[in-house]
C-alpha atoms as a PDB file:
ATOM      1  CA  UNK A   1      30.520 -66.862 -79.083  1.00  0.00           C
ATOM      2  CA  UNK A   2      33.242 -65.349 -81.396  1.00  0.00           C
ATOM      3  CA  UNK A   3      33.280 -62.354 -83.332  1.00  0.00           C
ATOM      4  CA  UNK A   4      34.364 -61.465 -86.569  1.00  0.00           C
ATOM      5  CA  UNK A   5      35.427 -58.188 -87.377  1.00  0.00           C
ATOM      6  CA  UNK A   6      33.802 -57.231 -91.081  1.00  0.00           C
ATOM      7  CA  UNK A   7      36.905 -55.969 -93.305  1.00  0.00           C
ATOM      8  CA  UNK A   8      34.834 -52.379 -94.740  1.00  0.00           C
ATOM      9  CA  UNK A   9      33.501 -51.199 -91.437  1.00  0.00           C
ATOM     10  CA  UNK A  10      32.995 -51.583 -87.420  1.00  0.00           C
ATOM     11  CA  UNK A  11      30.210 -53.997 -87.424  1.00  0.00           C
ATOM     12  CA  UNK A  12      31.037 -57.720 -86.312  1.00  0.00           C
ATOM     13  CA  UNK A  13      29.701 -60.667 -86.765  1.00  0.00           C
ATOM     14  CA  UNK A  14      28.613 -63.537 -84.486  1.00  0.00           C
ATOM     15  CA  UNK A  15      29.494 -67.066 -84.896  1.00  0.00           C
ATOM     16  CA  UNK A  16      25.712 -67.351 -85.063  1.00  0.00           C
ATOM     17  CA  UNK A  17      25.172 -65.542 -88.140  1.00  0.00           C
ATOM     18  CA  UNK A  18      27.977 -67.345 -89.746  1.00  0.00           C
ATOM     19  CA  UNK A  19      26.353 -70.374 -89.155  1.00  0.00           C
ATOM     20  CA  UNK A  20      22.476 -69.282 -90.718  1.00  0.00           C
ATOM     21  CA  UNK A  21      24.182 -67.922 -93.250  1.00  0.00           C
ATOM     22  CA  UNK A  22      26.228 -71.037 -94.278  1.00  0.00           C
ATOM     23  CA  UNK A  23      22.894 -73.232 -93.535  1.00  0.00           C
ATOM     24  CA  UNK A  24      21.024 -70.910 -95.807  1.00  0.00           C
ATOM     25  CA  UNK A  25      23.437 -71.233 -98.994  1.00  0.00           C
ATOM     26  CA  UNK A  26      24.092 -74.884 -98.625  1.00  0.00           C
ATOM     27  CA  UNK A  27      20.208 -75.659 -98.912  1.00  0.00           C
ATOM     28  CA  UNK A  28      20.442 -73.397-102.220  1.00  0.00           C
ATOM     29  CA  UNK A  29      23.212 -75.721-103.093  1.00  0.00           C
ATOM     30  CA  UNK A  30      21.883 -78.305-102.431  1.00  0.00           C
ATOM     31  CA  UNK A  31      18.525 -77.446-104.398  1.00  0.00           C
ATOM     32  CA  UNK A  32      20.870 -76.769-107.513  1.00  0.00           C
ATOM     33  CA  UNK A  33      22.316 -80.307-106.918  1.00  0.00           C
ATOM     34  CA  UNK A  34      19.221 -82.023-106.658  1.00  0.00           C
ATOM     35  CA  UNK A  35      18.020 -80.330-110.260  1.00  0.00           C
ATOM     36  CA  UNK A  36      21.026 -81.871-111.858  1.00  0.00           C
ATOM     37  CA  UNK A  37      20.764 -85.256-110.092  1.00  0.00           C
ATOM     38  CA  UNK A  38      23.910 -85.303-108.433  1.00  0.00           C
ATOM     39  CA  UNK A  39      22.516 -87.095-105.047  1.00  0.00           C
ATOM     40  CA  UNK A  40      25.526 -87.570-103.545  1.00  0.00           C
ATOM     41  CA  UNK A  41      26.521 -83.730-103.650  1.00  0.00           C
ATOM     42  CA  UNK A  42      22.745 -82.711-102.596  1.00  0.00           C
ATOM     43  CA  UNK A  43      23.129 -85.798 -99.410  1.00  0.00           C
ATOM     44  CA  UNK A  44      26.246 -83.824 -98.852  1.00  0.00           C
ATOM     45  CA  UNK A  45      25.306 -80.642 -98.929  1.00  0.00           C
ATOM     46  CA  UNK A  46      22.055 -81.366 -96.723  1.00  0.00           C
ATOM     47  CA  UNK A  47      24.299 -82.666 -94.099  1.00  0.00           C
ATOM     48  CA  UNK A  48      25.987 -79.113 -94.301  1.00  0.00           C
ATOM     49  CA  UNK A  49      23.189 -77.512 -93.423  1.00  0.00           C
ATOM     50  CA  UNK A  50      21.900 -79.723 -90.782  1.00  0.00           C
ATOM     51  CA  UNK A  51      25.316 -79.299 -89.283  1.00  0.00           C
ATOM     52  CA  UNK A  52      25.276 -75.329 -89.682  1.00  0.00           C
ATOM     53  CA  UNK A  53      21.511 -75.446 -87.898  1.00  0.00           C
ATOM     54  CA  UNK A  54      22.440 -76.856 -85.093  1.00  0.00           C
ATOM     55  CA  UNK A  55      25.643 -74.411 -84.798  1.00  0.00           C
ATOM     56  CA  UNK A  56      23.294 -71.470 -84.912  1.00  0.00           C
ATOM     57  CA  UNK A  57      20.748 -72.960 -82.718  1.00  0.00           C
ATOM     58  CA  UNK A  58      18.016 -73.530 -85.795  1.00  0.00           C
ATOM     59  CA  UNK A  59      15.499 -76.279 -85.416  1.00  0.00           C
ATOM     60  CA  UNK A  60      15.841 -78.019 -89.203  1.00  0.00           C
ATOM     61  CA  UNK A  61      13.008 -78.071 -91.396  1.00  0.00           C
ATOM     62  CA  UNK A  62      10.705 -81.142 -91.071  1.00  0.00           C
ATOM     63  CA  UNK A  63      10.224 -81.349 -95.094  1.00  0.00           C
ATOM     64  CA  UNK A  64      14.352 -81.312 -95.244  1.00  0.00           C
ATOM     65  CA  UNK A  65      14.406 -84.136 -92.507  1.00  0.00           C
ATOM     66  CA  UNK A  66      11.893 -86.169 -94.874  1.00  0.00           C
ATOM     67  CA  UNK A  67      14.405 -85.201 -97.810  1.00  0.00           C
ATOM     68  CA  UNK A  68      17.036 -87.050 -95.868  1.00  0.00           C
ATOM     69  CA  UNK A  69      15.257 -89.963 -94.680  1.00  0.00           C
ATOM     70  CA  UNK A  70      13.889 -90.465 -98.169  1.00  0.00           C
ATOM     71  CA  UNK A  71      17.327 -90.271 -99.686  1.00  0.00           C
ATOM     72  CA  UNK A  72      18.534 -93.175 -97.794  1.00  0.00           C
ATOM     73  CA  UNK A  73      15.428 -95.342 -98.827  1.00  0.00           C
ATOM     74  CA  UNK A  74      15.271 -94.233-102.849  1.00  0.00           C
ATOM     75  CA  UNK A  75      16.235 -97.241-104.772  1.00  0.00           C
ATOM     76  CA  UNK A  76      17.535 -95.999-108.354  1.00  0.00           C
END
């Protein structure tokens, strides 16, 4: 795995953490997208995350599975 050097001290960073990190803020995202209704942005950004999971080694969250399958079956 890669590290990344943090700019303000000697601490790095693995690839890892990037990745739970970026899963973490794109469900956020995706939570603010779904509030507003914009389903293609929250489809998006769920993909993100799934994406990011699997990068950090993260099993995805059943209930965010069923958000995905469910989005592909709504009829608006």
């Amino acid at each position: 795995m890669r590290n990344y050097p943090l700019p303000k001290n000697d601490r790095t960073i693995e690839t890892r953490d990037v990745a739970e990190y970026c899963a973490k803020m794109c469900r956020e995202l995706s939570d603010m997208a779904r509030s507003q209704r914009l389903d293609l942005l929250r489809y998006l950004l769920l993909l993100a995350q799934k994406e990011a999971e699997a990068q950090s080694g993260g099993l995805p969250d059943p209930v965010e599975v069923e958000d995905l399958d469910l989005e592909n079956n709504e009829t608006d």
